[in-house]
N, C-alpha and C. Protein backbone atom coordinates (compact mmCIF):
# COMPACT_ATOMS: atom_id res chain seq x y z
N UNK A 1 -175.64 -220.10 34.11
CA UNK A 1 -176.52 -220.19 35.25
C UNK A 1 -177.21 -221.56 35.24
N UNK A 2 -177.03 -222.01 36.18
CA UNK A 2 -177.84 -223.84 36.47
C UNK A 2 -179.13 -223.22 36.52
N UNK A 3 -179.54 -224.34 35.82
CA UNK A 3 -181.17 -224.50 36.10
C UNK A 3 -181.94 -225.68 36.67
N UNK A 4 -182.70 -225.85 37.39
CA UNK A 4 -182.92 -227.12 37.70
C UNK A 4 -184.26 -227.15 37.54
N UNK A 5 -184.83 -228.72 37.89
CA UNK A 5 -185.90 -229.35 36.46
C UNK A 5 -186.99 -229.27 37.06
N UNK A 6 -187.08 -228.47 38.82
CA UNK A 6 -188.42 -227.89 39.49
C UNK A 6 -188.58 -226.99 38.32
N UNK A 7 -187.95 -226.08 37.45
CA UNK A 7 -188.23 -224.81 37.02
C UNK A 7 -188.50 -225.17 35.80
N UNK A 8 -187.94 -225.83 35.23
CA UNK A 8 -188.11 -226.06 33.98
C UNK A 8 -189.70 -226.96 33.76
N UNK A 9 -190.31 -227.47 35.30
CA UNK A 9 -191.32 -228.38 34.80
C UNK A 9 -192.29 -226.92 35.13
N UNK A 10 -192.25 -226.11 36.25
CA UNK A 10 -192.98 -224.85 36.42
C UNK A 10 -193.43 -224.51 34.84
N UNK A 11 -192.32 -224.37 34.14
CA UNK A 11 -192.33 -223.40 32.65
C UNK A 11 -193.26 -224.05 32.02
N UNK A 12 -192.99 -225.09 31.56
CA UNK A 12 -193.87 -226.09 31.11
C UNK A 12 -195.58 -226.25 31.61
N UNK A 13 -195.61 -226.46 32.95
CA UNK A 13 -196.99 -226.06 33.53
C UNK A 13 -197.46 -224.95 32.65
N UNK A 14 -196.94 -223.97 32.70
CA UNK A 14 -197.43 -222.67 32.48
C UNK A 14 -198.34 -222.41 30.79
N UNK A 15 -197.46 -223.87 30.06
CA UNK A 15 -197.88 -223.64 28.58
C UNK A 15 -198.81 -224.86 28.41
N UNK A 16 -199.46 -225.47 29.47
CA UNK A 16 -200.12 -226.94 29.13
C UNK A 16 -201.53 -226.05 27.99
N UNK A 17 -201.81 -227.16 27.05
CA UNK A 17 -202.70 -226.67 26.04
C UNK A 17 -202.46 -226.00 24.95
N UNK A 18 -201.28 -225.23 24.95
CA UNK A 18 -200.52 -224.60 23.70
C UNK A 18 -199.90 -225.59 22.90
N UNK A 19 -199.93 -225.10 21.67
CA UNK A 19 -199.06 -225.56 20.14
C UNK A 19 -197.77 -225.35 20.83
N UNK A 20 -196.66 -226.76 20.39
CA UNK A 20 -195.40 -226.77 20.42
C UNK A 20 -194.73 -227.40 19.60
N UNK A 21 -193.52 -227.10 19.32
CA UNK A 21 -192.66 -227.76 18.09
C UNK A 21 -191.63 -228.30 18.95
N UNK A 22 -191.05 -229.62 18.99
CA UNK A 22 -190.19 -229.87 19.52
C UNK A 22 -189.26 -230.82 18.78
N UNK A 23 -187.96 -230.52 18.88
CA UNK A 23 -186.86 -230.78 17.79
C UNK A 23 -185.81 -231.37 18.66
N UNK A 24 -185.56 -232.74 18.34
CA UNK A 24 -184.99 -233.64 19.06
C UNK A 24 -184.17 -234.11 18.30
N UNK A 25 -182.54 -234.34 18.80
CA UNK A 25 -181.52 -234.57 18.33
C UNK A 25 -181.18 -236.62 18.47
N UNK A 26 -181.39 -237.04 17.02
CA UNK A 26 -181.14 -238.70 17.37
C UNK A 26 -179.91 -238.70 16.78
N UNK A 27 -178.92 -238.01 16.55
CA UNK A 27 -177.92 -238.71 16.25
C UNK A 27 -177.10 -237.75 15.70
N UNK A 28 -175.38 -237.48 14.76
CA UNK A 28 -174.76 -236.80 14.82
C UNK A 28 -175.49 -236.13 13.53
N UNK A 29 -176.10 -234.92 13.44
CA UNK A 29 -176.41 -233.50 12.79
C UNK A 29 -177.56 -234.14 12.49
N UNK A 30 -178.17 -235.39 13.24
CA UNK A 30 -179.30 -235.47 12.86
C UNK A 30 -180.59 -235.09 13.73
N UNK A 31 -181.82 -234.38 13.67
CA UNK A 31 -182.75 -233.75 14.18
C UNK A 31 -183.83 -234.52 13.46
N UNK A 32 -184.90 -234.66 14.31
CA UNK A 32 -186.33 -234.93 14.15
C UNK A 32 -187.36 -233.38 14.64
N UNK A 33 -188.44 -233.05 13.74
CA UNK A 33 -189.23 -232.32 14.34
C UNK A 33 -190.23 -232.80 14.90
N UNK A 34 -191.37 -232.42 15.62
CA UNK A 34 -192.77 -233.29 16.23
C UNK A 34 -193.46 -231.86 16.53
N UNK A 35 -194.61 -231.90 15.72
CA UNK A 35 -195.70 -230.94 16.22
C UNK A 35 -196.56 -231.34 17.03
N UNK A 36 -197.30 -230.28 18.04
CA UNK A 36 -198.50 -231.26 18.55
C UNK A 36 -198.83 -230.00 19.97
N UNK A 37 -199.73 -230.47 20.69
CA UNK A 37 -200.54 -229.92 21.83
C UNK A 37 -199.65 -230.10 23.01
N UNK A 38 -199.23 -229.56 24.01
CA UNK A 38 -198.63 -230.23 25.26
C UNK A 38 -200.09 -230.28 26.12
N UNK A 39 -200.37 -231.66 26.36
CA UNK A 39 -201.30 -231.63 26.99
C UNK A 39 -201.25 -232.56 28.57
N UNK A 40 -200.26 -232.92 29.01
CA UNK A 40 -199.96 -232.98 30.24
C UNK A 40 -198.76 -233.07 30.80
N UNK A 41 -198.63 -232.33 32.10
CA UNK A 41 -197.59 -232.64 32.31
C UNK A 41 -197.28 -233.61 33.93
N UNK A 42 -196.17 -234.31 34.07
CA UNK A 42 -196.03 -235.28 35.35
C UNK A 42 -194.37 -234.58 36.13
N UNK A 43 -194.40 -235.48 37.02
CA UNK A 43 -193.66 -235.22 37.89
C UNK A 43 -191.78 -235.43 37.38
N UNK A 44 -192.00 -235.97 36.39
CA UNK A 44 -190.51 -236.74 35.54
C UNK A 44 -190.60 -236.41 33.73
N UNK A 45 -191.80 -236.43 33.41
CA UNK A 45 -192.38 -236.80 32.02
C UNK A 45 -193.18 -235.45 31.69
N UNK A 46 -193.07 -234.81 30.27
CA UNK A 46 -194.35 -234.16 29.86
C UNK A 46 -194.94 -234.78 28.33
N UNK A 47 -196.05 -234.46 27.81
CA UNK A 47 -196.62 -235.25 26.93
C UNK A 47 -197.00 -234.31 25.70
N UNK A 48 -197.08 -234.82 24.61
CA UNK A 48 -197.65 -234.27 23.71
C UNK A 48 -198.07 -234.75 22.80
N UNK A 49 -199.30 -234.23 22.65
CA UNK A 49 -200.07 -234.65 21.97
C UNK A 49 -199.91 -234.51 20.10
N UNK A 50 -199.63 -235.65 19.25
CA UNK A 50 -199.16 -235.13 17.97
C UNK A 50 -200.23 -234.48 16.84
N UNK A 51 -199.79 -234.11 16.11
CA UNK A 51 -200.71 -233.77 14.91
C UNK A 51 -200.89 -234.67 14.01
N UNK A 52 -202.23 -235.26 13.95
CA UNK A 52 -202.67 -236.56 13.23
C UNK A 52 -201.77 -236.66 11.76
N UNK A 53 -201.65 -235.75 11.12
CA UNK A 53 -201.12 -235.54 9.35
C UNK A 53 -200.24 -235.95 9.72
N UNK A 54 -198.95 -236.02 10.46
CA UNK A 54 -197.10 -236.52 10.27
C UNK A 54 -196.85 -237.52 11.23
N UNK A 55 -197.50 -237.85 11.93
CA UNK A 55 -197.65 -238.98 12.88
C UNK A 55 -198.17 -240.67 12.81
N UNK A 56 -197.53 -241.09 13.28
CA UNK A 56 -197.36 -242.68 12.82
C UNK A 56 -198.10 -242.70 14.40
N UNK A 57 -198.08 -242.40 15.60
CA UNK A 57 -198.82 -242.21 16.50
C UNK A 57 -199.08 -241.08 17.43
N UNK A 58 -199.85 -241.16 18.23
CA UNK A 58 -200.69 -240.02 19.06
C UNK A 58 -200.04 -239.25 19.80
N UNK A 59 -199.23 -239.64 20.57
CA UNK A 59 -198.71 -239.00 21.66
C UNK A 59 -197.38 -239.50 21.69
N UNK A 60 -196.79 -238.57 22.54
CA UNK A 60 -195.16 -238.56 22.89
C UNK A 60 -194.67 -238.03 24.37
N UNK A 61 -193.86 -239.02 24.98
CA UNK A 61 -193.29 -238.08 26.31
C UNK A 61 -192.29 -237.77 25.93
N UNK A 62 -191.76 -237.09 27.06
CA UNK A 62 -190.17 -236.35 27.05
C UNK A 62 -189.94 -236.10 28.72
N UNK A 63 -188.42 -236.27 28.79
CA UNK A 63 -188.00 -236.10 30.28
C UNK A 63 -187.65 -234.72 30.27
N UNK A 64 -188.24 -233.74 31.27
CA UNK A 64 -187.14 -232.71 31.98
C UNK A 64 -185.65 -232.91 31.66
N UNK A 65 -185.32 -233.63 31.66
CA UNK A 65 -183.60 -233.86 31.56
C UNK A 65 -183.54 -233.89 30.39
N UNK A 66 -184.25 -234.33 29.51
CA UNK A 66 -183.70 -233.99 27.97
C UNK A 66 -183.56 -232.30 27.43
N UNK A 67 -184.38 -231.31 28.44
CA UNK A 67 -184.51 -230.15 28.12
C UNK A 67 -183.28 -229.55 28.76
N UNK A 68 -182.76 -229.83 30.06
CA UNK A 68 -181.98 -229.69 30.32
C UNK A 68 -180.47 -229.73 30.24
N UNK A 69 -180.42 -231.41 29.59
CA UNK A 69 -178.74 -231.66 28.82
C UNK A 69 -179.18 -230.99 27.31
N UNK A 70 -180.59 -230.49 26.77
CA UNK A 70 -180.13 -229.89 25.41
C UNK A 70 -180.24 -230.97 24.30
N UNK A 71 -180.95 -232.02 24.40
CA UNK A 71 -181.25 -233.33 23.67
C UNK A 71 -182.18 -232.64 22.93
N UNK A 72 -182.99 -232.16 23.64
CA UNK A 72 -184.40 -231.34 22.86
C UNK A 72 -184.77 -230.26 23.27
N UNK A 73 -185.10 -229.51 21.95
CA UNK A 73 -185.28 -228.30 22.09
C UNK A 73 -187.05 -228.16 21.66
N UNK A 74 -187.36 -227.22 22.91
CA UNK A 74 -189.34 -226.89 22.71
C UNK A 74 -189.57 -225.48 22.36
N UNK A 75 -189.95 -225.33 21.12
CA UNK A 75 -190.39 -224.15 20.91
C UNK A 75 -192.44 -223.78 21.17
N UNK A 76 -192.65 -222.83 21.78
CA UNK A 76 -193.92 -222.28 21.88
C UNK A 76 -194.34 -221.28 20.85
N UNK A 77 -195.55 -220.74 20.81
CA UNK A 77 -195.71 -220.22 19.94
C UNK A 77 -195.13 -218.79 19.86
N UNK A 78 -195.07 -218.12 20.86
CA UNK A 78 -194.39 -216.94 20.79
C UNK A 78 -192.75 -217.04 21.71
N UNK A 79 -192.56 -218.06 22.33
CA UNK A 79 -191.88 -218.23 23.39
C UNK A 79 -190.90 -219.38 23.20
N UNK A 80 -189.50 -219.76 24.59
CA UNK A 80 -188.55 -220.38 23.93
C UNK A 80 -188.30 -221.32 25.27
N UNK A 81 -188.46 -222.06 25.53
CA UNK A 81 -187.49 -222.98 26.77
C UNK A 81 -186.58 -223.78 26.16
N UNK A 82 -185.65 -223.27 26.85
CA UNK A 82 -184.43 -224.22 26.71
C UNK A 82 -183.91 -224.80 28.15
């Protein structure tokens, strides 16, 4: 089933202010994790805010389209968007 990235930014709205883990693929079997706050979201871009302890800096965006081709995966605290 297609999804498109009105819905996927809806989902996202829905969790602004919640803890998220998001696990991003840089390369072949290689993954990065990033903890942190989602604390805004835009029309192309959402943001998050990192957790001071593992962070070299504050914040991070991400495109809708990375959630969508599957580049990165966002986990919530009880919940899953893919």
């Amino acid at each position: 089933m297609p999804v498109k990235l009105s819905v996927i930014k809806h989902k996202m709205d829905d969790h602004i202010g919640q803890h998220v883990l998001v696990t991003s693929q840089i390369g072949r079997r290689k993954t990065t994790k990033r903890e942190g706050i989602l604390s805004e979201t835009f029309p192309a871009i959402f943001v998050v805010e990192l957790d001071q302890g593992e962070a070299h800096f504050e914040r991070v965006s991400y495109s809708y389209t990375d959630i969508l081709t599957k580049n990165i995966k966002v986990d919530f605290e009880s919940e899953q968007v893919n």
